[in-house]
Each structure stands twice: as structure tokens, then as C-alpha cells.
PDB file of N, CA and C in Angstrom:
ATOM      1  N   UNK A   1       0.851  -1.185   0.000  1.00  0.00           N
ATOM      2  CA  UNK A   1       0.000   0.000   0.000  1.00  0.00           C
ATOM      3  C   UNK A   1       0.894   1.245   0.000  1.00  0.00           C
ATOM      4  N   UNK A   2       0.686   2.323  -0.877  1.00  0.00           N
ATOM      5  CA  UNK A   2       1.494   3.429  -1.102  1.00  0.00           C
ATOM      6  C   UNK A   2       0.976   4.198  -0.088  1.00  0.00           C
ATOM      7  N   UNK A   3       2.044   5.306   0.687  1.00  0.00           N
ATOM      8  CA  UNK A   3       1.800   6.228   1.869  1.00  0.00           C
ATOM      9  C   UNK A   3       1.214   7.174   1.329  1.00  0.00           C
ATOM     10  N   UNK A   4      -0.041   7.640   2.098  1.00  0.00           N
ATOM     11  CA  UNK A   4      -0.995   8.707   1.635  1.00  0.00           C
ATOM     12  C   UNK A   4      -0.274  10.039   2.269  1.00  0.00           C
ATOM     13  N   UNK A   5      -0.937  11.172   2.085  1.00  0.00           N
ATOM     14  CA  UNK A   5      -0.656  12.204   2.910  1.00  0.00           C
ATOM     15  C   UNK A   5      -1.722  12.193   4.201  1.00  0.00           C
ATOM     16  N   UNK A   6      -2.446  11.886   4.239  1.00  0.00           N
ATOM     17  CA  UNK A   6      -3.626  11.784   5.754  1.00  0.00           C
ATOM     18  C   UNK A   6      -3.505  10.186   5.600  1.00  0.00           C
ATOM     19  N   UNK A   7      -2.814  10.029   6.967  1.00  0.00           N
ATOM     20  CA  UNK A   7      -3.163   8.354   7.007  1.00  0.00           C
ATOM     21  C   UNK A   7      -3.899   8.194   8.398  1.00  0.00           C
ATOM     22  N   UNK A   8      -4.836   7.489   8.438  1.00  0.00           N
ATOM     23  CA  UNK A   8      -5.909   6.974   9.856  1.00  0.00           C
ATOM     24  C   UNK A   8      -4.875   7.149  10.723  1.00  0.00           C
ATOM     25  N   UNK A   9      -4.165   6.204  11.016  1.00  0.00           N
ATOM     26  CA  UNK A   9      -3.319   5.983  12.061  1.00  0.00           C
ATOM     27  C   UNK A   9      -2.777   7.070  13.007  1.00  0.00           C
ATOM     28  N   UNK A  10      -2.389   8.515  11.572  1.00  0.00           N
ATOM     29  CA  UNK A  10      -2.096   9.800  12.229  1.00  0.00           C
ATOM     30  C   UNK A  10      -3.258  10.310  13.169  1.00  0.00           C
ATOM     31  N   UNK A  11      -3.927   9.742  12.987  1.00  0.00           N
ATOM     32  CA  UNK A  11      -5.527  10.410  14.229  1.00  0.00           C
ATOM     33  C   UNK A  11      -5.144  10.219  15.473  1.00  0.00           C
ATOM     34  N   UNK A  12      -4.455   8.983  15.499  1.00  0.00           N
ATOM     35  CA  UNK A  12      -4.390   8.814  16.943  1.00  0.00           C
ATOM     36  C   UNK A  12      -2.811   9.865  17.535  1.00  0.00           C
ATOM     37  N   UNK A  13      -1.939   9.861  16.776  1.00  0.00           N
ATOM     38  CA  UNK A  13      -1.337  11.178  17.094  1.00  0.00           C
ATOM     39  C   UNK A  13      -1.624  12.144  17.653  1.00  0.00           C
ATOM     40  N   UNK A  14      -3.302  13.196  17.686  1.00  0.00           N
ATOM     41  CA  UNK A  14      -3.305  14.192  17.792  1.00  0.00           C
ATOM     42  C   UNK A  14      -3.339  14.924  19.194  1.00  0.00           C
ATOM     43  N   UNK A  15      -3.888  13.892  20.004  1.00  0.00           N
ATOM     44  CA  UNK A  15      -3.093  14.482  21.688  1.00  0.00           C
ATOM     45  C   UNK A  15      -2.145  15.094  21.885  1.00  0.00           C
ATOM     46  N   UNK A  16      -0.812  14.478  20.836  1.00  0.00           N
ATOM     47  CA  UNK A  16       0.847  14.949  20.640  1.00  0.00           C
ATOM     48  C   UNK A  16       0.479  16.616  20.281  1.00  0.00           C
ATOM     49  N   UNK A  17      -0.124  17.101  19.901  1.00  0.00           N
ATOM     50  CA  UNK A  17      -0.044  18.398  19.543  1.00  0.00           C
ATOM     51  C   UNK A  17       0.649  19.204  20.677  1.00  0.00           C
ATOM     52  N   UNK A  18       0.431  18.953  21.966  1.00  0.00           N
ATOM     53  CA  UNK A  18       0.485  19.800  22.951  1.00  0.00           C
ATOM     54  C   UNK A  18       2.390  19.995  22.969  1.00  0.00           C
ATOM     55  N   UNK A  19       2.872  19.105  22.052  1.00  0.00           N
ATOM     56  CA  UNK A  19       4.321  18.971  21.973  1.00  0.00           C
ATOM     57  C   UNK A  19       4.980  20.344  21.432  1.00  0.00           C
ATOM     58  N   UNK A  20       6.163  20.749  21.989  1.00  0.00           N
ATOM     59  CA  UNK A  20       6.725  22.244  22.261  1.00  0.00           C
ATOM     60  C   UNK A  20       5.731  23.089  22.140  1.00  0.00           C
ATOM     61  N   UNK A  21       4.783  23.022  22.473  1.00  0.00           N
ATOM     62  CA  UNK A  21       4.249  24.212  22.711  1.00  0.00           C
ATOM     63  C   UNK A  21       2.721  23.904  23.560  1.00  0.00           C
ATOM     64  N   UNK A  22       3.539  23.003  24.739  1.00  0.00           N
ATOM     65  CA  UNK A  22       2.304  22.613  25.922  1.00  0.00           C
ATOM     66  C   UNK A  22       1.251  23.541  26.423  1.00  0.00           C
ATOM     67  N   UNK A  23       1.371  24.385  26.865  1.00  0.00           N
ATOM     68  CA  UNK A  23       0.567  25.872  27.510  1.00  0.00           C
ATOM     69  C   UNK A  23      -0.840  25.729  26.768  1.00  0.00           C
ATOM     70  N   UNK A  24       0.180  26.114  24.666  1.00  0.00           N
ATOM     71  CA  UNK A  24      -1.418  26.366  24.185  1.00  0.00           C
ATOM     72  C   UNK A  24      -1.773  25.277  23.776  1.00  0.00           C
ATOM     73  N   UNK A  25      -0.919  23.799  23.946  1.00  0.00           N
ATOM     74  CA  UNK A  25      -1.988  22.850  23.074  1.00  0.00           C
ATOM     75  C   UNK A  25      -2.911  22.566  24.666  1.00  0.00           C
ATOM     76  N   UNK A  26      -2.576  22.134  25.901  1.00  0.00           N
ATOM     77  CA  UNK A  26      -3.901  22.351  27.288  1.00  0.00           C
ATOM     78  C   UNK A  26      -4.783  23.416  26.927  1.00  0.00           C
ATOM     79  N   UNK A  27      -5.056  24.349  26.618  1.00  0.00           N
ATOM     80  CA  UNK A  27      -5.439  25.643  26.557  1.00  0.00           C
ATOM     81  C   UNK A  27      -6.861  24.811  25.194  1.00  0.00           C
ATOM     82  N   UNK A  28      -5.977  24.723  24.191  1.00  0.00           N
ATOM     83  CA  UNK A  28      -6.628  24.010  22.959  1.00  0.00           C
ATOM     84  C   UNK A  28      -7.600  23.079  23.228  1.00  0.00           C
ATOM     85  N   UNK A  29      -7.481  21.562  23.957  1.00  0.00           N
ATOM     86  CA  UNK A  29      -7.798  20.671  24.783  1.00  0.00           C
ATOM     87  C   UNK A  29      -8.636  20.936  25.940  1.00  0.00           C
ATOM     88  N   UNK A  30      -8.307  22.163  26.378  1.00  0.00           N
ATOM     89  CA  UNK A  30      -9.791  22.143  27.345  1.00  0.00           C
ATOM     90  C   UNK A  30     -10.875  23.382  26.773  1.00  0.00           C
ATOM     91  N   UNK A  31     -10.417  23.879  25.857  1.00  0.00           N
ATOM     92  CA  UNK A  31     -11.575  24.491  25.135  1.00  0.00           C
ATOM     93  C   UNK A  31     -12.334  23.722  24.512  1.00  0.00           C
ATOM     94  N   UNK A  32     -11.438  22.943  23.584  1.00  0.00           N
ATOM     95  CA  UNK A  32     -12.181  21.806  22.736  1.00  0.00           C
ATOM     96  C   UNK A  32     -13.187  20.940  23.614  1.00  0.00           C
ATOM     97  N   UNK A  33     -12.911  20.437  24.297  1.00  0.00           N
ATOM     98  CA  UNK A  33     -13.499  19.988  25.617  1.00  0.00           C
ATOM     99  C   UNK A  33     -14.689  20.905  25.712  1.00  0.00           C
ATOM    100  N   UNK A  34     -14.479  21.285  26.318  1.00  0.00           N
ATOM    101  CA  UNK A  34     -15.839  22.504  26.475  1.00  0.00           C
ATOM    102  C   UNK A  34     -16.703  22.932  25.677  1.00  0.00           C
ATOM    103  N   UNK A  35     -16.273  23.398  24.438  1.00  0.00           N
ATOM    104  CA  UNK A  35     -17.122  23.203  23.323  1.00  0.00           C
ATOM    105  C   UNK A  35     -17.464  21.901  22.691  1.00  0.00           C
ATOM    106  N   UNK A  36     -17.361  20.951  22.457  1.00  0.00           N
ATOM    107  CA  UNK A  36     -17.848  19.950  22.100  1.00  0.00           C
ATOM    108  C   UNK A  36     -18.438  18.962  22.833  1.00  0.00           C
ATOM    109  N   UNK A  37     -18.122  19.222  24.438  1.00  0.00           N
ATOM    110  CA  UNK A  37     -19.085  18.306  24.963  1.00  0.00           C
ATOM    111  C   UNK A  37     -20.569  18.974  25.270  1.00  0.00           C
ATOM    112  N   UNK A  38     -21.554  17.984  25.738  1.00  0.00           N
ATOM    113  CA  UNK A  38     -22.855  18.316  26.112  1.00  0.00           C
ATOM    114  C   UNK A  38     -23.046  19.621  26.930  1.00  0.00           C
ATOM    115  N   UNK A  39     -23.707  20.453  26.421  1.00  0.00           N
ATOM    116  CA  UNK A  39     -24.248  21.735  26.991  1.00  0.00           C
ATOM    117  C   UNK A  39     -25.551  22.256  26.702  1.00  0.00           C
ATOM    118  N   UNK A  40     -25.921  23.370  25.877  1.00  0.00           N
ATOM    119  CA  UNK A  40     -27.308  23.908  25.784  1.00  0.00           C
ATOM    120  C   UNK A  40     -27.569  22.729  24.404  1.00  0.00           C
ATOM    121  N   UNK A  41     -26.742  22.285  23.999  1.00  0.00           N
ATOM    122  CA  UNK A  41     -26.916  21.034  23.186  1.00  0.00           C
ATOM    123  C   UNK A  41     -26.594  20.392  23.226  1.00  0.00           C
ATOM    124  N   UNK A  42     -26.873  18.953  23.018  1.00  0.00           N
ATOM    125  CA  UNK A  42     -26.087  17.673  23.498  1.00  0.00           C
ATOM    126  C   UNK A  42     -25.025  17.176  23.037  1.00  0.00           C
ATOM    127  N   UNK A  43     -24.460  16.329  23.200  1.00  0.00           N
ATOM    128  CA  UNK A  43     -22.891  15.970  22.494  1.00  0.00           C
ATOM    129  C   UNK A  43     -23.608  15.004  21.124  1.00  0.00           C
ATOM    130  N   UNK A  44     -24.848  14.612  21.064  1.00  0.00           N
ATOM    131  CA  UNK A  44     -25.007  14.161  19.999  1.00  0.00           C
ATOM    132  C   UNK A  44     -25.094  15.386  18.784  1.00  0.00           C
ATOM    133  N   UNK A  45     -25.764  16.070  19.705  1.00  0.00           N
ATOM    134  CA  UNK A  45     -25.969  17.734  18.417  1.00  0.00           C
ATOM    135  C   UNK A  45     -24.942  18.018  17.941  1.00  0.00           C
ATOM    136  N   UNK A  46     -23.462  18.204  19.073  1.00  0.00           N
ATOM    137  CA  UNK A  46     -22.709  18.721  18.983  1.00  0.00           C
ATOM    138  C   UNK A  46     -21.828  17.652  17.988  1.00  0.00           C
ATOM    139  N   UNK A  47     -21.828  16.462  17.335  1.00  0.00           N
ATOM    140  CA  UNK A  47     -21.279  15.232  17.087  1.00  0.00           C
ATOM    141  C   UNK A  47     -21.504  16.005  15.488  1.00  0.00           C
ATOM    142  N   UNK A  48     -22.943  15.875  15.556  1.00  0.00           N
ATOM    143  CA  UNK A  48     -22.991  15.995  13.910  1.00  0.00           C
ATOM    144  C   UNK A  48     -23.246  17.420  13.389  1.00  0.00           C
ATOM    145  N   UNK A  49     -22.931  18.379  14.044  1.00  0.00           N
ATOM    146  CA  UNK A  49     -22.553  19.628  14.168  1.00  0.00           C
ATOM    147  C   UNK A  49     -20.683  19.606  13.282  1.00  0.00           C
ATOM    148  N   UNK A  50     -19.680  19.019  13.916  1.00  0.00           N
ATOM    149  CA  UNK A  50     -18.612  18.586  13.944  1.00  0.00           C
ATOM    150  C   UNK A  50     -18.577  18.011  12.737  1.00  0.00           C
ATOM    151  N   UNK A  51     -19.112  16.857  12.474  1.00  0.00           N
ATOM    152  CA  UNK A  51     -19.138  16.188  11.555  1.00  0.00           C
ATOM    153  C   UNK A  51     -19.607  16.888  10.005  1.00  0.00           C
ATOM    154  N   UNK A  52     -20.917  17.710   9.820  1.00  0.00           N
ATOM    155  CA  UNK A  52     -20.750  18.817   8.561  1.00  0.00           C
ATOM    156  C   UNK A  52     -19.566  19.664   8.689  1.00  0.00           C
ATOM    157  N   UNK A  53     -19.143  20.634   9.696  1.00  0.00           N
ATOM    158  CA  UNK A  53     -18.043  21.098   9.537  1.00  0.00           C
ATOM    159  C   UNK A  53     -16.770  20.451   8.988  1.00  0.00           C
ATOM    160  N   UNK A  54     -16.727  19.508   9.199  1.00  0.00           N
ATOM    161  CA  UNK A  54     -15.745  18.306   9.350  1.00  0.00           C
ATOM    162  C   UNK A  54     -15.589  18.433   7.742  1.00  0.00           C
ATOM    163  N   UNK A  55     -16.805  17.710   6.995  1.00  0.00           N
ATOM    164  CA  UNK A  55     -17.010  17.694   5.443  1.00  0.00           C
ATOM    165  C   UNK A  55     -16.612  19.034   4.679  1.00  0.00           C
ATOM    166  N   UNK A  56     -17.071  20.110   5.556  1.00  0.00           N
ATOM    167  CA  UNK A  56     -17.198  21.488   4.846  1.00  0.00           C
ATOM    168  C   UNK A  56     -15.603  21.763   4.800  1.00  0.00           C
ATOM    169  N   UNK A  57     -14.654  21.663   5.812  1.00  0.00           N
ATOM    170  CA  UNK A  57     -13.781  22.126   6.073  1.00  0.00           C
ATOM    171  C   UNK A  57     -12.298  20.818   5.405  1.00  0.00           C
ATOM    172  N   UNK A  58     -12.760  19.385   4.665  1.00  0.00           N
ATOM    173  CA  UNK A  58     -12.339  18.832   4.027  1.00  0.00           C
ATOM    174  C   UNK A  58     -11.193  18.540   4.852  1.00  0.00           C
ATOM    175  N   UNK A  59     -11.494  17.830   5.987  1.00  0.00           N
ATOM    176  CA  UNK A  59     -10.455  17.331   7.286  1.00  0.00           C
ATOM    177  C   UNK A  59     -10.745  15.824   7.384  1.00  0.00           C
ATOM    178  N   UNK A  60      -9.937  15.043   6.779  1.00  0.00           N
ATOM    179  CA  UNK A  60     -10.270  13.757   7.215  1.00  0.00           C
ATOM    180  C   UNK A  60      -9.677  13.162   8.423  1.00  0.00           C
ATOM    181  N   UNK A  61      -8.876  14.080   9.166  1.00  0.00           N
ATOM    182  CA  UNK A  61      -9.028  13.404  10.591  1.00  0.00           C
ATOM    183  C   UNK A  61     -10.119  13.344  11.085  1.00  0.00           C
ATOM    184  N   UNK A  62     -10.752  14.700  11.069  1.00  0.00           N
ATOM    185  CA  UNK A  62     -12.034  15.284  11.869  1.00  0.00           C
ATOM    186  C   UNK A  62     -13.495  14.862  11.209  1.00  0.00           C
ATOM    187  N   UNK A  63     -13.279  13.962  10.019  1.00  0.00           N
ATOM    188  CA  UNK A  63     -14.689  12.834   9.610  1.00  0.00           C
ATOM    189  C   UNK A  63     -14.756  11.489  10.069  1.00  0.00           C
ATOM    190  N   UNK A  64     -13.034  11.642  10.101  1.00  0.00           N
ATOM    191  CA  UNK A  64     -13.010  10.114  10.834  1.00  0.00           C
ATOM    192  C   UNK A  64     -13.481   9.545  12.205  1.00  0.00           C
ATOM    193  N   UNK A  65     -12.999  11.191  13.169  1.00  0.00           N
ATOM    194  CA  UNK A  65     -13.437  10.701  14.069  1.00  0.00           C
ATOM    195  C   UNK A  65     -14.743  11.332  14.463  1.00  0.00           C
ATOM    196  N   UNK A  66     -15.480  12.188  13.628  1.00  0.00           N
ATOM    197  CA  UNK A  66     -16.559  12.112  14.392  1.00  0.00           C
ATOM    198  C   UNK A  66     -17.807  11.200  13.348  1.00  0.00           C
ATOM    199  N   UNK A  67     -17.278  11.008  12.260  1.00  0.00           N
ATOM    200  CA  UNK A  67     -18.294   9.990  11.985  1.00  0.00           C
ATOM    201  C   UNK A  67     -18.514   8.774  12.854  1.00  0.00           C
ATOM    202  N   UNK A  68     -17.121   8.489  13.465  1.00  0.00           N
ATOM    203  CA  UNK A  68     -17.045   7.029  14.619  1.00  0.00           C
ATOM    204  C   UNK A  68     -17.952   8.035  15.988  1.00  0.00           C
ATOM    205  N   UNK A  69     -17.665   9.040  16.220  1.00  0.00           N
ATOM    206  CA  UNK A  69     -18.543   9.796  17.503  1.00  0.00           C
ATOM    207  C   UNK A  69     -19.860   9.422  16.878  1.00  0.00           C
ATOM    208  N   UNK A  70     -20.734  10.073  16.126  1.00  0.00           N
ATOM    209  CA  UNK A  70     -21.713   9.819  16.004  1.00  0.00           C
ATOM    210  C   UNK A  70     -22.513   8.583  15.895  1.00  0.00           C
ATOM    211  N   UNK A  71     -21.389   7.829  15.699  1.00  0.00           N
ATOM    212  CA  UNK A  71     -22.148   6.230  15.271  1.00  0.00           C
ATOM    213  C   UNK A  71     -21.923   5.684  16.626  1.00  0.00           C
ATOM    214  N   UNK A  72     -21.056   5.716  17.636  1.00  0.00           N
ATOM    215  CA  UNK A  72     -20.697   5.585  19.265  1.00  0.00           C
ATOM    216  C   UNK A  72     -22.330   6.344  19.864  1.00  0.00           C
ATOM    217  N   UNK A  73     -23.050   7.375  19.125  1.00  0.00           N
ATOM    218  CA  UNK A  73     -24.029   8.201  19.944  1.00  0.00           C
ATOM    219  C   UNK A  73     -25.574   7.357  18.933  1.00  0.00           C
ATOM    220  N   UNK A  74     -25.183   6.541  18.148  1.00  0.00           N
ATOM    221  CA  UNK A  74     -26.560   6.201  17.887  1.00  0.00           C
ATOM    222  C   UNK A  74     -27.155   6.629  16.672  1.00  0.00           C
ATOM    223  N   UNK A  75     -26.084   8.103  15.940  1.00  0.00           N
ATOM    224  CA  UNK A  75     -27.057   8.577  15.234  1.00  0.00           C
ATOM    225  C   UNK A  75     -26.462   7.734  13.749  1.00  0.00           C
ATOM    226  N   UNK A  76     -27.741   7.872  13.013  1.00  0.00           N
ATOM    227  CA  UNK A  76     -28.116   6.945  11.826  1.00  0.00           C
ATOM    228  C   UNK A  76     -27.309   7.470  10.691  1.00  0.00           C
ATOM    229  N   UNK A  77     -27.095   6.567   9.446  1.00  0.00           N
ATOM    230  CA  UNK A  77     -26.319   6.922   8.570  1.00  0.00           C
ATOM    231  C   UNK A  77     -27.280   7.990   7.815  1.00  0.00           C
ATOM    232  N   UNK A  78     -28.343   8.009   7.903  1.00  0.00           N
ATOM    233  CA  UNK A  78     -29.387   8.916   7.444  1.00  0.00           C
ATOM    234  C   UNK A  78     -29.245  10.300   7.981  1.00  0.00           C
ATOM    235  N   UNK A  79     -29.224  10.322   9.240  1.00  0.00           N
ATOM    236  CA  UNK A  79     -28.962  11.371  10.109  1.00  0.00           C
ATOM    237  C   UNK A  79     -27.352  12.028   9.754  1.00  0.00           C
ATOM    238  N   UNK A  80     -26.561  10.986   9.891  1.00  0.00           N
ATOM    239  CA  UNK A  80     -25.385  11.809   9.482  1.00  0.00           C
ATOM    240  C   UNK A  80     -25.211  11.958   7.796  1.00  0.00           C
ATOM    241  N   UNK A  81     -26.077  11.954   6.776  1.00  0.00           N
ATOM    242  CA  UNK A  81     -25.783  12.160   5.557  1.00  0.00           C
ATOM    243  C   UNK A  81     -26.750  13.615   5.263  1.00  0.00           C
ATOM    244  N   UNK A  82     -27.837  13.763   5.896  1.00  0.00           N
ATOM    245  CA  UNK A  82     -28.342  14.867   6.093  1.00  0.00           C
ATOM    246  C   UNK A  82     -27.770  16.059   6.880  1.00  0.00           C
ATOM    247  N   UNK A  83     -26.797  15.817   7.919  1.00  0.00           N
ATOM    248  CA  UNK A  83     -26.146  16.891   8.312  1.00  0.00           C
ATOM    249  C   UNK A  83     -25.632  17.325   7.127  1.00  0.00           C
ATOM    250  N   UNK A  84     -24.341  16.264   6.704  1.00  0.00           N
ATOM    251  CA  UNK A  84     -23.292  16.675   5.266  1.00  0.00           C
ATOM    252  C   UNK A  84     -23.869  17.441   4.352  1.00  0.00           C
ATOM    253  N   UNK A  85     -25.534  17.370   4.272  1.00  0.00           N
ATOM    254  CA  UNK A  85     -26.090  17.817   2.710  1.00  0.00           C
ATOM    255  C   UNK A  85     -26.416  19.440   3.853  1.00  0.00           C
ATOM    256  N   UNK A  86     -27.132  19.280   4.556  1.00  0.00           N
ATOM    257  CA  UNK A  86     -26.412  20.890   5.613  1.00  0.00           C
ATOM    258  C   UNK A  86     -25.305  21.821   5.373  1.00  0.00           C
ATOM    259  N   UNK A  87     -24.223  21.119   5.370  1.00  0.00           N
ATOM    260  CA  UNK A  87     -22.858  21.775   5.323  1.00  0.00           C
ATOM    261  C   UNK A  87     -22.824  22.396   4.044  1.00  0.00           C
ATOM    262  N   UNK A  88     -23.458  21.364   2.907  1.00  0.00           N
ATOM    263  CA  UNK A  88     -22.905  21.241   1.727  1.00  0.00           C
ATOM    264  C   UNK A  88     -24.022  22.558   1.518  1.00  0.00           C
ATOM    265  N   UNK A  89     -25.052  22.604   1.554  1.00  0.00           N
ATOM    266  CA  UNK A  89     -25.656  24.074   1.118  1.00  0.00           C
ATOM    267  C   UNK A  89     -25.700  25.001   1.856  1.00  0.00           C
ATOM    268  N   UNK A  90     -25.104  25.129   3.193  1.00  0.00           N
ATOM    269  CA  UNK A  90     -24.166  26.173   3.579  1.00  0.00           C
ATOM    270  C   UNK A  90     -22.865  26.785   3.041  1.00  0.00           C
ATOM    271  N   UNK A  91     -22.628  25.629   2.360  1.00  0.00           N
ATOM    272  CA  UNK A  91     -21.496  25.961   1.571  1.00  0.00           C
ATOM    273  C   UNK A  91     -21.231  26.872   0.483  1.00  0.00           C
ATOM    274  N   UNK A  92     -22.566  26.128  -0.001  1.00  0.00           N
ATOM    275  CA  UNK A  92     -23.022  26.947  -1.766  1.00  0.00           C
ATOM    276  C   UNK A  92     -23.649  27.934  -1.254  1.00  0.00           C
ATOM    277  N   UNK A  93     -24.526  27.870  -0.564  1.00  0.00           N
ATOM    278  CA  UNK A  93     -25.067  29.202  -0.129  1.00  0.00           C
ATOM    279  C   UNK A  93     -23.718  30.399  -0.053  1.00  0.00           C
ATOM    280  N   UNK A  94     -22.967  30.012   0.538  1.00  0.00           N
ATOM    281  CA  UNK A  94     -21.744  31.228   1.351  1.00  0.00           C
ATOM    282  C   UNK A  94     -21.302  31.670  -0.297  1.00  0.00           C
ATOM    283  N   UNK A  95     -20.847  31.141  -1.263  1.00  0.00           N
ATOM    284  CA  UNK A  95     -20.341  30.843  -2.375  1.00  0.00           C
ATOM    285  C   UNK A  95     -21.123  31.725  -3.545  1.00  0.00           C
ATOM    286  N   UNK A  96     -22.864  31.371  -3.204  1.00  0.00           N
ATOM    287  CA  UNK A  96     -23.734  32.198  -3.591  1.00  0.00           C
ATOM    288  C   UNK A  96     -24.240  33.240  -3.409  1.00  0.00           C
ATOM    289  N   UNK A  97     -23.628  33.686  -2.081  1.00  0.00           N
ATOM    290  CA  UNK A  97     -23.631  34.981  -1.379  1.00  0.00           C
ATOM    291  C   UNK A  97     -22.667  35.945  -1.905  1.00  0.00           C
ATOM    292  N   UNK A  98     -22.026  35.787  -2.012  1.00  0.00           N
ATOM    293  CA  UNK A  98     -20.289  36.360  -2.812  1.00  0.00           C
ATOM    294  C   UNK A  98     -20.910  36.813  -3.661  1.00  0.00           C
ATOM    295  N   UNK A  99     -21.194  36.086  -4.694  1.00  0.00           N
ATOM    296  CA  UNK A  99     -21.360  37.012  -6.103  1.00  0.00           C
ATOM    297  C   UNK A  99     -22.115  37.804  -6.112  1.00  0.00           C
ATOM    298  N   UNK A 100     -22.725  38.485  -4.750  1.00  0.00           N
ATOM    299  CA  UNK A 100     -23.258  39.483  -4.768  1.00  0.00           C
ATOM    300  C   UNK A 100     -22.199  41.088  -5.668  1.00  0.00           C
ATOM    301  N   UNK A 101     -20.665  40.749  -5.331  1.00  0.00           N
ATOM    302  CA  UNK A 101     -19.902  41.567  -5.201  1.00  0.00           C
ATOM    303  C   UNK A 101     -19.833  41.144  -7.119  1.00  0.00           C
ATOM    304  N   UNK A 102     -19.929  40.264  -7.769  1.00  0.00           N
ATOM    305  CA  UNK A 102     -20.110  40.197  -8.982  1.00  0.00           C
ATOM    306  C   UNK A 102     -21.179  40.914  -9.781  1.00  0.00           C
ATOM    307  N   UNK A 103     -21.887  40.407  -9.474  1.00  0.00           N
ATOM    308  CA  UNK A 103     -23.347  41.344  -9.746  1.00  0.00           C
ATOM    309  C   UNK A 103     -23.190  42.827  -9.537  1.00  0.00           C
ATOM    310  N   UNK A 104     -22.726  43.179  -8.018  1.00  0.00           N
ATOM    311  CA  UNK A 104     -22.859  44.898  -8.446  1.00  0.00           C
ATOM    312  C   UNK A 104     -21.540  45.659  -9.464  1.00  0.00           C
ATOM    313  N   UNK A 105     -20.737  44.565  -9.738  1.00  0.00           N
ATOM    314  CA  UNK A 105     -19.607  45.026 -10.560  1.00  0.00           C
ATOM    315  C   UNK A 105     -20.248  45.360 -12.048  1.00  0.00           C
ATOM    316  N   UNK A 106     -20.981  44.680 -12.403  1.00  0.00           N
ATOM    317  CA  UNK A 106     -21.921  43.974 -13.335  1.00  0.00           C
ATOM    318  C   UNK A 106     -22.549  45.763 -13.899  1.00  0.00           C
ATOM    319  N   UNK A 107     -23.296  45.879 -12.513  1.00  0.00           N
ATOM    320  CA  UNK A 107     -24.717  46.514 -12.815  1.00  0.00           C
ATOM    321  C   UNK A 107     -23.914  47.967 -13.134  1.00  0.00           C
ATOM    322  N   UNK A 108     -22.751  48.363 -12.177  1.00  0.00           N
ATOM    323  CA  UNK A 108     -22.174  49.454 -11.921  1.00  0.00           C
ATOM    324  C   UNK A 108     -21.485  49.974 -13.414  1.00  0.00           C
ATOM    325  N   UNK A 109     -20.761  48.491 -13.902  1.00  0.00           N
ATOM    326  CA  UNK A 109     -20.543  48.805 -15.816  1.00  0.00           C
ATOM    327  C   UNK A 109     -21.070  49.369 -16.628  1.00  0.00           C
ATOM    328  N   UNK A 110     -22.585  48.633 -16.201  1.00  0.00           N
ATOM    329  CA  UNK A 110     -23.717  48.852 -16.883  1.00  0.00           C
ATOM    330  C   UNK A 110     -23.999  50.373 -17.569  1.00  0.00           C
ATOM    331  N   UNK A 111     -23.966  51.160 -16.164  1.00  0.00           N
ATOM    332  CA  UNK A 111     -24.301  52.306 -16.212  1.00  0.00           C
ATOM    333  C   UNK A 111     -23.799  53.354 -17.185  1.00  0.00           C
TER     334      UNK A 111
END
């Protein structure tokens, strides 16, 4: 098998972050903590919350492991393919928002 650039295995690495530069990777780690566990929403919300971002933001550490979070919390492959389609027209939406700045370039020619 040829070496990828994201390999699974590196997931379990990522605790190591806190390496030369301990202060802010604790700092990192208990925010993360805090935001992602259960609060005014649950850690399942918060799972597949993670998980569109995850897609949107094209991180395959961060699909790997929260697609395994979410499936550890129950939620359905249905459930997590409907978040993704979430992300995904948040996406286009943001994308489709922009060319606002096209359009008035457009109209402003026009004139």
C-alpha cells in the first residue's frame, strides 16, 4: 500500500499536539473539551454539528473521528448524511452569497 498524505493511524497522534508548545496545546484541549461536549446542546448535536463542519472544512481526521462519535451516539447513517447535505448548502449558499460583489460590478458597468 502506497503512503498517503492523511493516514488513519495519524488520528491517533493528535493528543501529541500539545508537543513544544504545551501551555497552548492544554489551553486548545480544554476548550475543545468545552465546546464539544454536552451543553445547551447535546454531544449528539454537537457530534454531527462537527461532523458537517468536518465535510465542509475537508479534514479527514475530523470525519473520521466524528463519523465514529456519532455512530458511538446512535445517530443513523441517514442522520449523518443529512447533516453533510447541511454543510454542503451552507457551503453553496456562502459561495452564492459572494457574487453578490459580482453582480454589483456587473450593474455598476452597466451604467
Amino acid at each position: 500500500m502506497s503512503q498517503q498524505y492523511y493516514e488513519p493511524k495519524d488520528l491517533k497522534d493528535f493528543p501529541n499536539i500539545t508537543e513544544h508548545a504545551t501551555a497552548e496545546g492544554e489551553k486548545f484541549f480544554e476548550y475543545y473539551t468545552q465546546a464539544t461536549g454536552a451543553g445547551h446542546l447535546s454531544e449528539r448535536e454537537k457530534a454531527l454539528i462537527a461532523l458537517s463542519v468536518a465535510t465542509v472544512r475537508h479534514c479527514p481526521y475530523c470525519i473520521d473521528a466524528y463519523t465514529n462519535k456519532c455512530l458511538s451516539l446512535g445517530v443513523t447513517n441517514d442522520e449523518m448524511m443529512e447533516a453533510v447535505h447541511v454543510g454542503a448548502a451552507m457551503a453553496a449558499g456562502d459561495i452564492l452569497a459572494h457574487a453578490t460583489q459580482m453582480r454589483k460590478i456587473i450593474k455598476k458597468k452597466e451604467m
